[in-house]
C-alpha atoms as a PDB file:
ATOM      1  CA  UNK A   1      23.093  31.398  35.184  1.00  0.00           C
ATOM      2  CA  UNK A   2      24.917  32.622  38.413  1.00  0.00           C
ATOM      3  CA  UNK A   3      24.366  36.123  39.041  1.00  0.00           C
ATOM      4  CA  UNK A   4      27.240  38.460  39.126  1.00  0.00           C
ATOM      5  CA  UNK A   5      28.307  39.583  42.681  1.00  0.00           C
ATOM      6  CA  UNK A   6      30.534  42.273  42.960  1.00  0.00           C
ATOM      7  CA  UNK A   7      33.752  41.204  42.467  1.00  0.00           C
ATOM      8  CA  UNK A   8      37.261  42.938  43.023  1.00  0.00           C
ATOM      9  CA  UNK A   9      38.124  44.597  39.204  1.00  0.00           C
ATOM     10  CA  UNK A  10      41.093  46.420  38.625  1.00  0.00           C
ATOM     11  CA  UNK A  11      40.040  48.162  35.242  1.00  0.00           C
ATOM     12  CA  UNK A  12      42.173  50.287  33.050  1.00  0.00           C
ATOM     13  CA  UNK A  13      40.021  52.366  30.158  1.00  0.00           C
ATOM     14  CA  UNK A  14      41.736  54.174  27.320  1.00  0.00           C
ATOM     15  CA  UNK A  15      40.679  56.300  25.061  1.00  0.00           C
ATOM     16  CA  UNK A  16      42.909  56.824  22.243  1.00  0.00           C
ATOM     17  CA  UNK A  17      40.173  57.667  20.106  1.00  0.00           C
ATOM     18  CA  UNK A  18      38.631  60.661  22.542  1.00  0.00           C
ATOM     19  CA  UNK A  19      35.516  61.229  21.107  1.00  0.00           C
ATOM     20  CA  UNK A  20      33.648  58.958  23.554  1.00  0.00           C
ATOM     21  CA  UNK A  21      35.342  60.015  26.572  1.00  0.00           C
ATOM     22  CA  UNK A  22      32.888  62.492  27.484  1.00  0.00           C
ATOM     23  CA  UNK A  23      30.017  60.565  26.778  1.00  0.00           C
ATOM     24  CA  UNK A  24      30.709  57.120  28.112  1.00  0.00           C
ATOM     25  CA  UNK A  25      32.558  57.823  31.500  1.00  0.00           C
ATOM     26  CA  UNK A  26      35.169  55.822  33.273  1.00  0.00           C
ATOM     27  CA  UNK A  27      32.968  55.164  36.587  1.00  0.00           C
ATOM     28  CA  UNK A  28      29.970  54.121  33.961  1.00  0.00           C
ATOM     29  CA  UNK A  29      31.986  51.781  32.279  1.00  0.00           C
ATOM     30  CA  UNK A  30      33.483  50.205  35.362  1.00  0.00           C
ATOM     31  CA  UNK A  31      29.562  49.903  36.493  1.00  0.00           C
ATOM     32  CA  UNK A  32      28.661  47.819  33.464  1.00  0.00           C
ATOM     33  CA  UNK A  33      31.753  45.913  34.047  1.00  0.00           C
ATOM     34  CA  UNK A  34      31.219  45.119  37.114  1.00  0.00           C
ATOM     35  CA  UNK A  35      27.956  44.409  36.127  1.00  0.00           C
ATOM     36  CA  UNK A  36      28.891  41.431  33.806  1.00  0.00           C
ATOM     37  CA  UNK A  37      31.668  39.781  36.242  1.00  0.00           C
ATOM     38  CA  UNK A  38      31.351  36.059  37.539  1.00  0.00           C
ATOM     39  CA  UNK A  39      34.770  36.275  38.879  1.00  0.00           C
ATOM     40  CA  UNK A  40      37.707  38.779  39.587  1.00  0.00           C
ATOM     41  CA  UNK A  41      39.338  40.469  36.646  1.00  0.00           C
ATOM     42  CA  UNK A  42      42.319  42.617  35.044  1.00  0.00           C
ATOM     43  CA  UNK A  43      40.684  44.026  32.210  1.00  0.00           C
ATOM     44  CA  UNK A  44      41.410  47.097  29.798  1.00  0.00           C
ATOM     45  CA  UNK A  45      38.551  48.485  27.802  1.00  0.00           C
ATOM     46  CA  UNK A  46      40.204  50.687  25.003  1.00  0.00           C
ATOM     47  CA  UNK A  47      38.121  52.885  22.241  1.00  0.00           C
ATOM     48  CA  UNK A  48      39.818  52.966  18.449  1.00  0.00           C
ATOM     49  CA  UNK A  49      38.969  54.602  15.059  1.00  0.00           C
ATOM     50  CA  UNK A  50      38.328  52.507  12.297  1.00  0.00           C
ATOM     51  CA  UNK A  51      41.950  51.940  11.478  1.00  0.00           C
ATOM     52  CA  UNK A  52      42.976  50.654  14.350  1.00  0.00           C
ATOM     53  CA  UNK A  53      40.088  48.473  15.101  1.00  0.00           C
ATOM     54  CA  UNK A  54      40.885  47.221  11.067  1.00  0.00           C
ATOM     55  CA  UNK A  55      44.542  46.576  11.553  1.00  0.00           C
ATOM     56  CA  UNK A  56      43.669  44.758  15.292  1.00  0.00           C
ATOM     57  CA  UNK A  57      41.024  42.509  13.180  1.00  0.00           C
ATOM     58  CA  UNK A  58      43.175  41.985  10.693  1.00  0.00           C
ATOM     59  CA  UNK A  59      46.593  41.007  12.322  1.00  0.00           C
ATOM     60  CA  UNK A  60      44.697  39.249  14.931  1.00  0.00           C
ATOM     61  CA  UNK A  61      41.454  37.099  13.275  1.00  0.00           C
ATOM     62  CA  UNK A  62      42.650  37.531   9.738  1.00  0.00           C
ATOM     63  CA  UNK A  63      39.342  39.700   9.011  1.00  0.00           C
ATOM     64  CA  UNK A  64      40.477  42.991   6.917  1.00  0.00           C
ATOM     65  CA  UNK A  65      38.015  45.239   8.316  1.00  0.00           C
ATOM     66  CA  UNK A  66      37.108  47.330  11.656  1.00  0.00           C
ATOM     67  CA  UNK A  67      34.430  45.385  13.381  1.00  0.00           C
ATOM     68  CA  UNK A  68      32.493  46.574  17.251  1.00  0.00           C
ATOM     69  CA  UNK A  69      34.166  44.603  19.743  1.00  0.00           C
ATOM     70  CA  UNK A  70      37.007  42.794  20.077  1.00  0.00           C
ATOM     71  CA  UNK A  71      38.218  40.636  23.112  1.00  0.00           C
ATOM     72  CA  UNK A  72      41.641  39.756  23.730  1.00  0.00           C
ATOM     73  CA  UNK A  73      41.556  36.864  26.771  1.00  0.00           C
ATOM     74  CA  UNK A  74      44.786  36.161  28.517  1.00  0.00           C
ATOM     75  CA  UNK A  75      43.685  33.552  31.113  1.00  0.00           C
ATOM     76  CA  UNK A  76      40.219  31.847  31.332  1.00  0.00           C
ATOM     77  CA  UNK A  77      40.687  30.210  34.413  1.00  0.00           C
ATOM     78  CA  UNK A  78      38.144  27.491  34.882  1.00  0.00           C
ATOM     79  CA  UNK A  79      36.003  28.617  31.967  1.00  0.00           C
ATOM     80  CA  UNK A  80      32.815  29.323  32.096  1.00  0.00           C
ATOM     81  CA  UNK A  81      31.381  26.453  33.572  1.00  0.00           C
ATOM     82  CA  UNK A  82      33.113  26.280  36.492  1.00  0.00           C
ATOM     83  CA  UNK A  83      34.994  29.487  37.880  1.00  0.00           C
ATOM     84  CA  UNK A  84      37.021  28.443  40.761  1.00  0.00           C
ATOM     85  CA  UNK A  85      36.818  31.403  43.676  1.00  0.00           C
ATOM     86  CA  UNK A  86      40.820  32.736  42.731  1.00  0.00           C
ATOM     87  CA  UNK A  87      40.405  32.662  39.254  1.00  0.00           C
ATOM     88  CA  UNK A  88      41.104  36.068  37.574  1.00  0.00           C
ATOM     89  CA  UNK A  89      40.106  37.042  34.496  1.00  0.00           C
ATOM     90  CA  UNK A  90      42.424  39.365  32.404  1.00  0.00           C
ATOM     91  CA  UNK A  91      41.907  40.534  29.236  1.00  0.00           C
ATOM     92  CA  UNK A  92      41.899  43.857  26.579  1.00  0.00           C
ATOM     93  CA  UNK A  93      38.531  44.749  25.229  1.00  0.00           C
ATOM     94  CA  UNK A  94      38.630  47.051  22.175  1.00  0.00           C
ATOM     95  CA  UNK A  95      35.701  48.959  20.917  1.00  0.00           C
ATOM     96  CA  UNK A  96      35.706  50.838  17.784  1.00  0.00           C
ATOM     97  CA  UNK A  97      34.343  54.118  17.911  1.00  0.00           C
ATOM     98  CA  UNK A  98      33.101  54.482  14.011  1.00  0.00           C
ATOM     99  CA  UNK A  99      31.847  50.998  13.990  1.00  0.00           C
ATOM    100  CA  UNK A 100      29.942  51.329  17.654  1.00  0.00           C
ATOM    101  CA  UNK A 101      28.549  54.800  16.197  1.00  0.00           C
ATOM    102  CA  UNK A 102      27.139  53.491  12.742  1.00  0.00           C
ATOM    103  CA  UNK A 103      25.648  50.554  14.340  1.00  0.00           C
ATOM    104  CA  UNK A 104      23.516  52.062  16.817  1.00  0.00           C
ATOM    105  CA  UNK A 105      22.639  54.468  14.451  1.00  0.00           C
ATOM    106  CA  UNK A 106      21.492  52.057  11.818  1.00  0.00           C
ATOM    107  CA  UNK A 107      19.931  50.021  14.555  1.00  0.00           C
ATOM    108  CA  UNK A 108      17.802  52.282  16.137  1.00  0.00           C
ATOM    109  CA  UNK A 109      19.657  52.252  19.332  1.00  0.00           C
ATOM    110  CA  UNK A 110      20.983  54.884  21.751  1.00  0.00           C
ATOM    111  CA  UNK A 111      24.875  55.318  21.883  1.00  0.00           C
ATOM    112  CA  UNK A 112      25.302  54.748  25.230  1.00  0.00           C
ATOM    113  CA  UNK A 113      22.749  51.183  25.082  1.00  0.00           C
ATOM    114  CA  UNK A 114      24.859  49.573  22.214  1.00  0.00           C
ATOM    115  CA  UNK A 115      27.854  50.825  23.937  1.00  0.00           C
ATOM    116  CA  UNK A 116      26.804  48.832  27.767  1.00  0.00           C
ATOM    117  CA  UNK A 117      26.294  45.880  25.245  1.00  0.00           C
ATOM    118  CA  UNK A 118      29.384  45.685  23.660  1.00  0.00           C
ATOM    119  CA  UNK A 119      31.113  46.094  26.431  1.00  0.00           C
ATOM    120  CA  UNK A 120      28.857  43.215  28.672  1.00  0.00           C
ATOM    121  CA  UNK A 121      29.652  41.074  25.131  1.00  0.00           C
ATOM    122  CA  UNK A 122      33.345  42.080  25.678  1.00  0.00           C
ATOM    123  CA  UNK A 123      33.557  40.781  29.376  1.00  0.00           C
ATOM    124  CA  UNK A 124      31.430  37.483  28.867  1.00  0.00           C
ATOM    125  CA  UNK A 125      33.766  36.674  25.714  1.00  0.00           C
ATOM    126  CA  UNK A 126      36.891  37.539  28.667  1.00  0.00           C
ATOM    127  CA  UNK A 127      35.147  34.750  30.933  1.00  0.00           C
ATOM    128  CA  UNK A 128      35.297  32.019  28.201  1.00  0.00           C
ATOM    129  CA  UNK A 129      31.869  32.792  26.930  1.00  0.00           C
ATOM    130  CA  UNK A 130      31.212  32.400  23.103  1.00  0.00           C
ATOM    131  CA  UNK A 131      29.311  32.364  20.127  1.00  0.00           C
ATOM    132  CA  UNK A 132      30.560  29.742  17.747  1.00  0.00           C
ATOM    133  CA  UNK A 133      27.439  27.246  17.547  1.00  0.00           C
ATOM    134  CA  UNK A 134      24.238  28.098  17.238  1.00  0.00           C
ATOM    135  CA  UNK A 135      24.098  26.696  21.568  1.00  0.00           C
ATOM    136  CA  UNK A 136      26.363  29.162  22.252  1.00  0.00           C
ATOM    137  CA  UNK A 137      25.291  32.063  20.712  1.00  0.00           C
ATOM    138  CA  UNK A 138      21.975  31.282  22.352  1.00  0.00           C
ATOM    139  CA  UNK A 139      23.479  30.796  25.660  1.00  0.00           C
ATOM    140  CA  UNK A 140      25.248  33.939  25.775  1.00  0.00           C
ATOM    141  CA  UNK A 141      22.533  36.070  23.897  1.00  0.00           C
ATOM    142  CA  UNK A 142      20.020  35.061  27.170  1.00  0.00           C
ATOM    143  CA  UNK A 143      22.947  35.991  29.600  1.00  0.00           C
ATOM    144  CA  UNK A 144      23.617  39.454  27.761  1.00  0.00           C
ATOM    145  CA  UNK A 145      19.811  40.076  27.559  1.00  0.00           C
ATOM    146  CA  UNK A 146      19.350  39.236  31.825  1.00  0.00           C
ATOM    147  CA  UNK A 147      22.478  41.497  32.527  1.00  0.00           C
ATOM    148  CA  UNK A 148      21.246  44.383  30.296  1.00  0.00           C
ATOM    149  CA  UNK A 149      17.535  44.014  32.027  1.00  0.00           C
ATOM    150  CA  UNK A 150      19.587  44.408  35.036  1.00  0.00           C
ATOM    151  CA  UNK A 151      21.048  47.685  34.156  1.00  0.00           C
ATOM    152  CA  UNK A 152      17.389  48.562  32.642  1.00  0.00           C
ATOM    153  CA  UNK A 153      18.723  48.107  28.854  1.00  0.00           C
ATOM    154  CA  UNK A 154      16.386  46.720  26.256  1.00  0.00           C
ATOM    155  CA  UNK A 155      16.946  43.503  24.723  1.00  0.00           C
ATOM    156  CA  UNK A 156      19.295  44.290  22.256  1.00  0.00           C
ATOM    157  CA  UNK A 157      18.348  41.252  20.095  1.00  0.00           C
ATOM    158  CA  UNK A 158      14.999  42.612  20.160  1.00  0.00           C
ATOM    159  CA  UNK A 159      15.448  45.389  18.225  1.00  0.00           C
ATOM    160  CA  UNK A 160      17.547  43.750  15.921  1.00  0.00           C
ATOM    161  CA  UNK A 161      16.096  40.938  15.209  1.00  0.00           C
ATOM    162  CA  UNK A 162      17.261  37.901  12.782  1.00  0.00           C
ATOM    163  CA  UNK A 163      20.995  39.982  12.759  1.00  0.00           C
ATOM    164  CA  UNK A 164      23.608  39.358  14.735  1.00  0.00           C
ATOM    165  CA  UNK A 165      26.084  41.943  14.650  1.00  0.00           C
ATOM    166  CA  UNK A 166      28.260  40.738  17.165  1.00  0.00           C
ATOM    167  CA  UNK A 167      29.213  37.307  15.082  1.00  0.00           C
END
């Protein structure tokens, strides 16, 4: 796996849902953004209540309920296999707030660490990355767990082992 370098982002977070905005700060996020990049990127990283994250699921996948993370890609140039130099990555990242909160309770997990890796989920899924097979999911899982060592995060799979809440 190519390391991230850092890479020009132009990065646009929202908070619509303010009750994270003074715990997970705008130059933090754009730090674990950065931190996930293989290319340059457009991205917005927006935090929703339950209803909104519900009614994004469930006009978008067809899944009635609020779930952590959800990644809306608008160009995967090159995919993740072979990112040519001018590709740019744009996308909308959406994080719900009740769903992030209730996980890393019930997980045993600090806000802030299951926050860094939804959003390093978020940007890998924004870069073509996925977790459809069982290859995949392993692929991805070993890049997330690398790029959160990086950023001296625990492995999140770790702690939660044999569940995969971000399927």
């Amino acid at each position: 796996m190519p390391m991230p370098s850092k890479n020009k982002l132009s990065l646009s977070v929202q908070y619509p849902d303010p009750r994270l905005k003074t715990i997970l700060s705008r130059s933090a996020i754009r730090r674990w953004v950065q931190s996930a990049l293989f290319a340059p990127a457009e991205l917005t990283i927006r935090f929703v209540d339950a209803a909104e994250g519900q009614a994004l699921n469930r006009d978008y996948r067809g899944k009635d309920y609020a779930t952590n993370v959800l990644t809306f890609a608008y160009s995967e140039d090159g995919g993740n296999e072979d990112l040519a130099e001018s590709a740019v990555t744009r996308a909308d990242i959406v994080l719900c707030t009740d769903v992030l909160q209730r996980e890393a309770k019930e997980q045993g997990k600090t806000l802030e660490h299951h926050a860094v890796h939804l959003i390093v989920h978020g940007v890998l899924h924004a870069q073509g990355y996925d977790h459809e097979t069982d290859s995949e999911a392993a692929e991805m899982e070993q890049i997330e767990i690398e790029l959160l060592a990086a950023l001296r995060i625990p492995n999140p799979y770790a702690q939660d082992a044999g569940a995969r809440s971000l399927k």
